[in-house]
PDB file of N, CA and C in Angstrom:
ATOM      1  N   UNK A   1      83.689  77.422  89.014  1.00  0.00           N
ATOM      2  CA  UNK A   1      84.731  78.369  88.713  1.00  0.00           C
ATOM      3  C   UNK A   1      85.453  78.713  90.001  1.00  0.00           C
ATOM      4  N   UNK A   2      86.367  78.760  89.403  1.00  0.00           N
ATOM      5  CA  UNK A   2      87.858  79.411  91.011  1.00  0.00           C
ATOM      6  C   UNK A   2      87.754  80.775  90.774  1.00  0.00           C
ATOM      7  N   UNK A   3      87.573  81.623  91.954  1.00  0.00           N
ATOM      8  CA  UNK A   3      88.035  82.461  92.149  1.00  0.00           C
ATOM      9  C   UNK A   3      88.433  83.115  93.299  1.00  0.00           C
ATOM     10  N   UNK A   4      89.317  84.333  93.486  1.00  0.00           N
ATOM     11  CA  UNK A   4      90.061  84.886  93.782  1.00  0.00           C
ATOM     12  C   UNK A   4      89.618  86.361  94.475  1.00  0.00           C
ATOM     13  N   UNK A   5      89.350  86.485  96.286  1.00  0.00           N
ATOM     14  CA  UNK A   5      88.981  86.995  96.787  1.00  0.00           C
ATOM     15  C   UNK A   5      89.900  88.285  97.446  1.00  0.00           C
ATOM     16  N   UNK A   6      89.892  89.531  97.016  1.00  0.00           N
ATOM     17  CA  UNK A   6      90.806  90.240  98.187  1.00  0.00           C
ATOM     18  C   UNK A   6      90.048  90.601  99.744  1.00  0.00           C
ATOM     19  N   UNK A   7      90.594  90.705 100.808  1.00  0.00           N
ATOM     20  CA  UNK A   7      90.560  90.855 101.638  1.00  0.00           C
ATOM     21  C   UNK A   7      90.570  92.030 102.472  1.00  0.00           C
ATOM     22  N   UNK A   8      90.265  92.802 102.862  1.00  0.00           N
ATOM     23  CA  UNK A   8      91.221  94.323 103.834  1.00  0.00           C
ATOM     24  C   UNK A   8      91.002  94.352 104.963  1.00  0.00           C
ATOM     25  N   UNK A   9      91.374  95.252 105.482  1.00  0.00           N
ATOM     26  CA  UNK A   9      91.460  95.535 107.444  1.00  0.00           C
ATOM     27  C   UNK A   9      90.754  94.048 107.973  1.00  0.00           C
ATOM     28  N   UNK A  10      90.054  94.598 108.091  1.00  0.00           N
ATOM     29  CA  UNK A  10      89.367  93.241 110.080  1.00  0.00           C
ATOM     30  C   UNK A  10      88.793  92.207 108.589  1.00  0.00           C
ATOM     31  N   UNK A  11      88.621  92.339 107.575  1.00  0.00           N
ATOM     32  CA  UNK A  11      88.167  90.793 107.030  1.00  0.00           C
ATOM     33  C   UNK A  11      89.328  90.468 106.993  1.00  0.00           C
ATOM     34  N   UNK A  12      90.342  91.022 106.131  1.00  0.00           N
ATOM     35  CA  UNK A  12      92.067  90.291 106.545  1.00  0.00           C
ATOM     36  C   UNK A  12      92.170  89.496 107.760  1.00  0.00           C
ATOM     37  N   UNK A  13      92.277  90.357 108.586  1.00  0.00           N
ATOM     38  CA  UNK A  13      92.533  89.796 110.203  1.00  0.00           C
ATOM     39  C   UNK A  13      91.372  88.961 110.301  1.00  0.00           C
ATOM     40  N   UNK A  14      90.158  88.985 110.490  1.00  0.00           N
ATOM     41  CA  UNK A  14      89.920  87.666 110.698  1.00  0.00           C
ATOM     42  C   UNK A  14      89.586  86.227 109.870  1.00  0.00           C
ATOM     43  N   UNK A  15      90.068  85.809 108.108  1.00  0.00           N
ATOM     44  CA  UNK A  15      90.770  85.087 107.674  1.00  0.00           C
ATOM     45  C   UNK A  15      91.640  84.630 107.979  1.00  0.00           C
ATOM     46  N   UNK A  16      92.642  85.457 108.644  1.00  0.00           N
ATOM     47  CA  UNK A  16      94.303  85.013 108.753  1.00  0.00           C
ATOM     48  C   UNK A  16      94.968  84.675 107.466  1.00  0.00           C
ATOM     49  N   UNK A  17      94.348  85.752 106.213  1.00  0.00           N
ATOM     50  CA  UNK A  17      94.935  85.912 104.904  1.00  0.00           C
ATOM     51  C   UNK A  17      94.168  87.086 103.838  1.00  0.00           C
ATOM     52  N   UNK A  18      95.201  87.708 102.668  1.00  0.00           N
ATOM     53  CA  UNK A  18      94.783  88.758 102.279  1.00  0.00           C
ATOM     54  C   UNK A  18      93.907  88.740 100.995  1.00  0.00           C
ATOM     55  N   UNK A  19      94.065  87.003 100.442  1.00  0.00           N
ATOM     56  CA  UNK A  19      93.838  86.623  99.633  1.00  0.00           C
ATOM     57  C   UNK A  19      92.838  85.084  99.651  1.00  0.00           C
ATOM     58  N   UNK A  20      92.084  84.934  99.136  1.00  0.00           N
ATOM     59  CA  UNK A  20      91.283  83.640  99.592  1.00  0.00           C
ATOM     60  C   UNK A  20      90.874  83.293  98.007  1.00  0.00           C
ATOM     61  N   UNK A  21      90.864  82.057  97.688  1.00  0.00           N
ATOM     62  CA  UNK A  21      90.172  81.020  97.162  1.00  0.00           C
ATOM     63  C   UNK A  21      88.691  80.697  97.490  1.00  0.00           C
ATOM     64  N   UNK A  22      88.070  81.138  96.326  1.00  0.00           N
ATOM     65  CA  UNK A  22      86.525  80.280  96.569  1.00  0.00           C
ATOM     66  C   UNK A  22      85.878  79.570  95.371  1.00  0.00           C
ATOM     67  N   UNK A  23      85.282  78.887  95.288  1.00  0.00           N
ATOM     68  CA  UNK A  23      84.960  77.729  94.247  1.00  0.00           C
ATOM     69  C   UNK A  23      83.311  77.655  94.335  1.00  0.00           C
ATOM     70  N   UNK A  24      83.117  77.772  92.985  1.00  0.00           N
ATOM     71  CA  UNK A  24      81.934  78.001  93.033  1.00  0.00           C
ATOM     72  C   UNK A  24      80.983  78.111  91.215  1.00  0.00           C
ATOM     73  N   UNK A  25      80.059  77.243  91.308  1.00  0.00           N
ATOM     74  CA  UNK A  25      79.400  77.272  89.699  1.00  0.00           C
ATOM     75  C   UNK A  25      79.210  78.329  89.026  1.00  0.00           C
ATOM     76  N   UNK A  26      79.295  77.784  88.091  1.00  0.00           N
ATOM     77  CA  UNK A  26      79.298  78.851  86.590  1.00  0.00           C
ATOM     78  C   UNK A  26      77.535  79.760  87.106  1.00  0.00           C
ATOM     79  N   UNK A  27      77.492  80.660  86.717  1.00  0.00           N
ATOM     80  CA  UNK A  27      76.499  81.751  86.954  1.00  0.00           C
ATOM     81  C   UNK A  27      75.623  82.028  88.487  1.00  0.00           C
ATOM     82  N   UNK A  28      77.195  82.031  89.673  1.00  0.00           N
ATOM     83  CA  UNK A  28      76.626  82.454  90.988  1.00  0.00           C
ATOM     84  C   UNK A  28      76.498  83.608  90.831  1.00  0.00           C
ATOM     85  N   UNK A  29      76.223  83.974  91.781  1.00  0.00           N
ATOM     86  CA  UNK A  29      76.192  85.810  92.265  1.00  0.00           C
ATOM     87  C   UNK A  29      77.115  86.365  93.024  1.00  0.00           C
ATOM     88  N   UNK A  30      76.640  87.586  93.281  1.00  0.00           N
ATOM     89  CA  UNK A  30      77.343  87.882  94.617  1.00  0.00           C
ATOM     90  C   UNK A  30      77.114  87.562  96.040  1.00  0.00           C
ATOM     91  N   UNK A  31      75.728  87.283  96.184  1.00  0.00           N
ATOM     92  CA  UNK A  31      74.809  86.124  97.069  1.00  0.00           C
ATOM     93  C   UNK A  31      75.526  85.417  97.026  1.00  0.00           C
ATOM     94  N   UNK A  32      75.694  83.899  95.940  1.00  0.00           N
ATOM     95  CA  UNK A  32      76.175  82.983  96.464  1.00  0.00           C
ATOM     96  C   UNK A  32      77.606  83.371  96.771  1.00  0.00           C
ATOM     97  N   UNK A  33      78.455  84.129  96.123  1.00  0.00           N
ATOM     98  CA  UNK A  33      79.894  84.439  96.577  1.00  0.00           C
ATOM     99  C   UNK A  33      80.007  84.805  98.540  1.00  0.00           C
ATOM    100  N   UNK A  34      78.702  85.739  99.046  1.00  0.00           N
ATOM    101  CA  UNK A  34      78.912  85.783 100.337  1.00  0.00           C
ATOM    102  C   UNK A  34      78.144  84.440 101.332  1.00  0.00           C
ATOM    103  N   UNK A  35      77.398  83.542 100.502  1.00  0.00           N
ATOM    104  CA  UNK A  35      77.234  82.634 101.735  1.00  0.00           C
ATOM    105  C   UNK A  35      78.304  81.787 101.345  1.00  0.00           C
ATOM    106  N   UNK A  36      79.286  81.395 100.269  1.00  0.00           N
ATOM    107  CA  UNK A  36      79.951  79.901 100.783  1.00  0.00           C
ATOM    108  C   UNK A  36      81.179  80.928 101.168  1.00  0.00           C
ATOM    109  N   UNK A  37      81.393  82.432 101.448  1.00  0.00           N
ATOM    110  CA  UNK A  37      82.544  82.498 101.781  1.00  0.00           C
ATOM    111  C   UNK A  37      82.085  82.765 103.626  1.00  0.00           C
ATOM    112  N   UNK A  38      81.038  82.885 104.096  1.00  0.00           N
ATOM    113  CA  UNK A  38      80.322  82.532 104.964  1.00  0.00           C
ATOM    114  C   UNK A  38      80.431  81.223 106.128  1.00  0.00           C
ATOM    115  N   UNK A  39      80.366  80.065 104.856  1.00  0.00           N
ATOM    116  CA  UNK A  39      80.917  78.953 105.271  1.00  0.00           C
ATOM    117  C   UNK A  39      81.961  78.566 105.269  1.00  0.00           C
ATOM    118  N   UNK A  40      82.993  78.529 104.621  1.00  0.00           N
ATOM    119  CA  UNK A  40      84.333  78.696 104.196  1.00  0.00           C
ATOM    120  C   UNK A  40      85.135  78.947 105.168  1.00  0.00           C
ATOM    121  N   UNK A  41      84.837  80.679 105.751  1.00  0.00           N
ATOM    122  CA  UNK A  41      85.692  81.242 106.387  1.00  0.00           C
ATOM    123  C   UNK A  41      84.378  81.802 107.701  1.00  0.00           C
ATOM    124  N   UNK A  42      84.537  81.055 108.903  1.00  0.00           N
ATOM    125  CA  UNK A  42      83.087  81.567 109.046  1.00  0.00           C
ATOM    126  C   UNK A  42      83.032  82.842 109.965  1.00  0.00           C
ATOM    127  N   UNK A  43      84.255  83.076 110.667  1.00  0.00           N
ATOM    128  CA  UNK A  43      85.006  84.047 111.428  1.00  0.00           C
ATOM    129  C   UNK A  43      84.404  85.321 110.068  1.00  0.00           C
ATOM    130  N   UNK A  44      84.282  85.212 109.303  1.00  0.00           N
ATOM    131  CA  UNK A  44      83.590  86.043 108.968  1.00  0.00           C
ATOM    132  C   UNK A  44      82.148  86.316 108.269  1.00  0.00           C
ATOM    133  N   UNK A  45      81.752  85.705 109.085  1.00  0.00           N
ATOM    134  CA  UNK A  45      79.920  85.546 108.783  1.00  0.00           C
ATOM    135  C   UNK A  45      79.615  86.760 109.050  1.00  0.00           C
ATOM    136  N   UNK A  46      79.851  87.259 110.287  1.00  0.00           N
ATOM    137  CA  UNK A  46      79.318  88.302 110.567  1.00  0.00           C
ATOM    138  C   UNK A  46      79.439  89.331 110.208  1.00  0.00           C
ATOM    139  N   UNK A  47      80.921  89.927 109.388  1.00  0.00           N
ATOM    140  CA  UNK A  47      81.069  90.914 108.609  1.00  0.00           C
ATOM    141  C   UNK A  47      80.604  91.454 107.509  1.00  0.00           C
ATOM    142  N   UNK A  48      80.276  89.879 106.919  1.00  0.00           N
ATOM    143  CA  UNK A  48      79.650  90.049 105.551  1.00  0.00           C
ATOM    144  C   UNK A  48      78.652  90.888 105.001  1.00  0.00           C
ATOM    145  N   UNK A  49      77.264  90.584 105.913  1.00  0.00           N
ATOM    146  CA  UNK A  49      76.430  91.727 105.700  1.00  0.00           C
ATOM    147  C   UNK A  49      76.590  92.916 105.193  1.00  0.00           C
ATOM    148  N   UNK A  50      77.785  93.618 106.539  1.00  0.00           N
ATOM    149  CA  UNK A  50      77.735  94.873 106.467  1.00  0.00           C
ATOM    150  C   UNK A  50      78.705  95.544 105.633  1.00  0.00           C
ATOM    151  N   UNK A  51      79.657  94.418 104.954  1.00  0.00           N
ATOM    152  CA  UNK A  51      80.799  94.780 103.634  1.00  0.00           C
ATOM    153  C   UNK A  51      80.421  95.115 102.418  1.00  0.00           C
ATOM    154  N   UNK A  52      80.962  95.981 102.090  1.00  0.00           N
ATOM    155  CA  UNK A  52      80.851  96.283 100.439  1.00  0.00           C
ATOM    156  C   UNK A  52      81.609  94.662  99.494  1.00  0.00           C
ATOM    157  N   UNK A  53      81.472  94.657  98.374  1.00  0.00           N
ATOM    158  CA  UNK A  53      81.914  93.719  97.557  1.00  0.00           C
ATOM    159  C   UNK A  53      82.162  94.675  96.457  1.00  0.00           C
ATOM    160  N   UNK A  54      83.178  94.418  95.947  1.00  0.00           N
ATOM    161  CA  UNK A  54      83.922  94.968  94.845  1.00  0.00           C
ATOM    162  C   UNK A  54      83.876  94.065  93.303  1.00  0.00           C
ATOM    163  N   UNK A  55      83.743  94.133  92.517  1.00  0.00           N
ATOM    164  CA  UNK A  55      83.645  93.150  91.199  1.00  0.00           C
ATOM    165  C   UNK A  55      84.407  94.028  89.949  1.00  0.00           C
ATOM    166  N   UNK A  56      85.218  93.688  89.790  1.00  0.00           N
ATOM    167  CA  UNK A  56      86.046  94.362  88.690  1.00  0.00           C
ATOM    168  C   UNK A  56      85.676  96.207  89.292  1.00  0.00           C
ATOM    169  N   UNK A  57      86.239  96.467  89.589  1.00  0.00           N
ATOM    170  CA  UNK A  57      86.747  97.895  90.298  1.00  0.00           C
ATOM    171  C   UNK A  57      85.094  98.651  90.738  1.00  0.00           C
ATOM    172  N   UNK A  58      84.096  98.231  90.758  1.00  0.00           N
ATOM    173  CA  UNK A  58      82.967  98.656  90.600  1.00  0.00           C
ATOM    174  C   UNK A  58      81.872  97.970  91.585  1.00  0.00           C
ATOM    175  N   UNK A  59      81.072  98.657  92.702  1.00  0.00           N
ATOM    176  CA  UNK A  59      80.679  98.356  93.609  1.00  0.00           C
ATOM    177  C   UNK A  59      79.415  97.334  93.526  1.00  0.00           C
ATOM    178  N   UNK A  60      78.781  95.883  93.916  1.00  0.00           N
ATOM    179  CA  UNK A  60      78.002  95.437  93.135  1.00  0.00           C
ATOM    180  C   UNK A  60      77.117  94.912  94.092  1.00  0.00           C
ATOM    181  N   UNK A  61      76.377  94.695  93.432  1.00  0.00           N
ATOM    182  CA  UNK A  61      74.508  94.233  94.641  1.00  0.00           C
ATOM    183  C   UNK A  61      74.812  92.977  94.648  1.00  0.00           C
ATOM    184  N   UNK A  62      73.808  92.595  95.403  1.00  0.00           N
ATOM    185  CA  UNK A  62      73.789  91.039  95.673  1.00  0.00           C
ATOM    186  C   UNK A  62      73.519  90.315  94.030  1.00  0.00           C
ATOM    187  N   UNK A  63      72.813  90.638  93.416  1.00  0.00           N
ATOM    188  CA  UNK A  63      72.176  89.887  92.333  1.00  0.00           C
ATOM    189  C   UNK A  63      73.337  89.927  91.029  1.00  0.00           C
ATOM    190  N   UNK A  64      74.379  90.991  91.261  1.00  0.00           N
ATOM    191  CA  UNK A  64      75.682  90.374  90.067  1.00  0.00           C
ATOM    192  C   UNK A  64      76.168  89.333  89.889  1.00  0.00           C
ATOM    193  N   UNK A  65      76.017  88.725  88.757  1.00  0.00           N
ATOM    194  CA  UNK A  65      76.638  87.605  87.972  1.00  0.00           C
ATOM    195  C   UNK A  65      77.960  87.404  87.724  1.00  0.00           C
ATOM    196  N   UNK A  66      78.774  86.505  88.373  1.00  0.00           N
ATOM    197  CA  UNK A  66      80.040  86.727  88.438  1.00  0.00           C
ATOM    198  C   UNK A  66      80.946  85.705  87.358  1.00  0.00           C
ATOM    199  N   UNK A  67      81.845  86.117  86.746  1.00  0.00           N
ATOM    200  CA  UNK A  67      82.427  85.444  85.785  1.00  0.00           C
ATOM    201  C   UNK A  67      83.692  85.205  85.768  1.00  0.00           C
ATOM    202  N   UNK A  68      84.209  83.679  85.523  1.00  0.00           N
ATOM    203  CA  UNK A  68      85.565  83.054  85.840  1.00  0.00           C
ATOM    204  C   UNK A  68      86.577  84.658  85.665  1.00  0.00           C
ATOM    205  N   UNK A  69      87.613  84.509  86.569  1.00  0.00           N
ATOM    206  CA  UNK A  69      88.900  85.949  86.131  1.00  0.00           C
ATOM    207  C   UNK A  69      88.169  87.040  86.355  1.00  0.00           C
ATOM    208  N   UNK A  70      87.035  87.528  87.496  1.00  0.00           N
ATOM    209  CA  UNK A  70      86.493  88.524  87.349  1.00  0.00           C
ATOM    210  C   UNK A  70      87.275  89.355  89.206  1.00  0.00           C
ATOM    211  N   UNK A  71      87.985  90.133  89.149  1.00  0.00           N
ATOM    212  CA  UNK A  71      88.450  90.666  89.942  1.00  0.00           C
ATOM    213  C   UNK A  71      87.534  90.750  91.264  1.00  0.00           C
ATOM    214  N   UNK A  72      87.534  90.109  92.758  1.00  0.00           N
ATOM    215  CA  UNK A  72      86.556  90.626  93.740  1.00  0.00           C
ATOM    216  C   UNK A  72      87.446  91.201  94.727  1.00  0.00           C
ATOM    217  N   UNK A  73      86.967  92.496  95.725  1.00  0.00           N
ATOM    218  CA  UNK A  73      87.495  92.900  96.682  1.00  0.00           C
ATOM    219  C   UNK A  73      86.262  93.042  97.576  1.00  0.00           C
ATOM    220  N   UNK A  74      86.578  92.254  99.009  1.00  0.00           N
ATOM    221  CA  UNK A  74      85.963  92.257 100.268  1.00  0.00           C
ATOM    222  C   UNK A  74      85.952  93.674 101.103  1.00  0.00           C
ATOM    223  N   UNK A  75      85.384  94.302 101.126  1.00  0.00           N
ATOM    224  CA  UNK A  75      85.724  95.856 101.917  1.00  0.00           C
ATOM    225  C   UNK A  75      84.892  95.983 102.889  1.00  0.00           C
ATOM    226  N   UNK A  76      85.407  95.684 104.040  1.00  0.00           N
ATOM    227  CA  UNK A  76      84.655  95.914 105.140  1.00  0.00           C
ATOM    228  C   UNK A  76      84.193  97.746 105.782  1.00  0.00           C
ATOM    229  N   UNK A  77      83.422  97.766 106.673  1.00  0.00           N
ATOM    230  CA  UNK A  77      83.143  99.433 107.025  1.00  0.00           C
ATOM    231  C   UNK A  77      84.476  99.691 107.666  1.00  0.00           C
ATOM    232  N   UNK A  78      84.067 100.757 106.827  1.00  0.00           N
ATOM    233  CA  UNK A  78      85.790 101.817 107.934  1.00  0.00           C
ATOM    234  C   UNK A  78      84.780 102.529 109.063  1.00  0.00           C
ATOM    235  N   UNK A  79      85.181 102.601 110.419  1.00  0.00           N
ATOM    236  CA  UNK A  79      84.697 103.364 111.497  1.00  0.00           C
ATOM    237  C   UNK A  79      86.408 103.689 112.046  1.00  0.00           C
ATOM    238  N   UNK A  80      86.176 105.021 112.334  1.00  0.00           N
ATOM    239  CA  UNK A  80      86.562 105.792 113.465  1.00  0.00           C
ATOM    240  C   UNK A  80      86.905 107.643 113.063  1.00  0.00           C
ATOM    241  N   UNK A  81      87.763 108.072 113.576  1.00  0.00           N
ATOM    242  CA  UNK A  81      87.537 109.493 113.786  1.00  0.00           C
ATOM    243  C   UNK A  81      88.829 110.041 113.386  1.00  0.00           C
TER     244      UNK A  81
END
């Protein structure tokens, strides 16, 4: 299944896009959604960990089941003052 990644602050910037493509079998997770975007894009390996993942407007663990047309947003930590 294709899907359709949003991006924000420093994961934006370091993609060099707000929007990403990832491809990936029928009944991954959110696991597999963060290691091939891991590999993919690897400038952001390191963010990943510490990002929230978004799945249809609703904040989701590693172990969600993700389904073709299912809305994701990448949200990295906000820090500062």
């Amino acid at each position: 299944m294709n899907l359709s990644v949003r991006l924000f602050a420093r994961a934006r910037d370091l993609a060099g896009a707000g929007v990403v493509a990832v491809e990936l079998p029928l009944g991954s997770t959110v696991a597999d959604l963060r290691g091939k975007l891991a590999v993919t894009y690897p400038a952001l390996a390191p963010l990943l960990g510490r990002s929230a993942l978004a799945v249809d407007d609703e904040f989701a663990d590693d172990g969600r089941v993700l389904a073709p047309g299912t809305e994701i947003a990448l949200l990295p930590p906000v820090s500062g003052g």
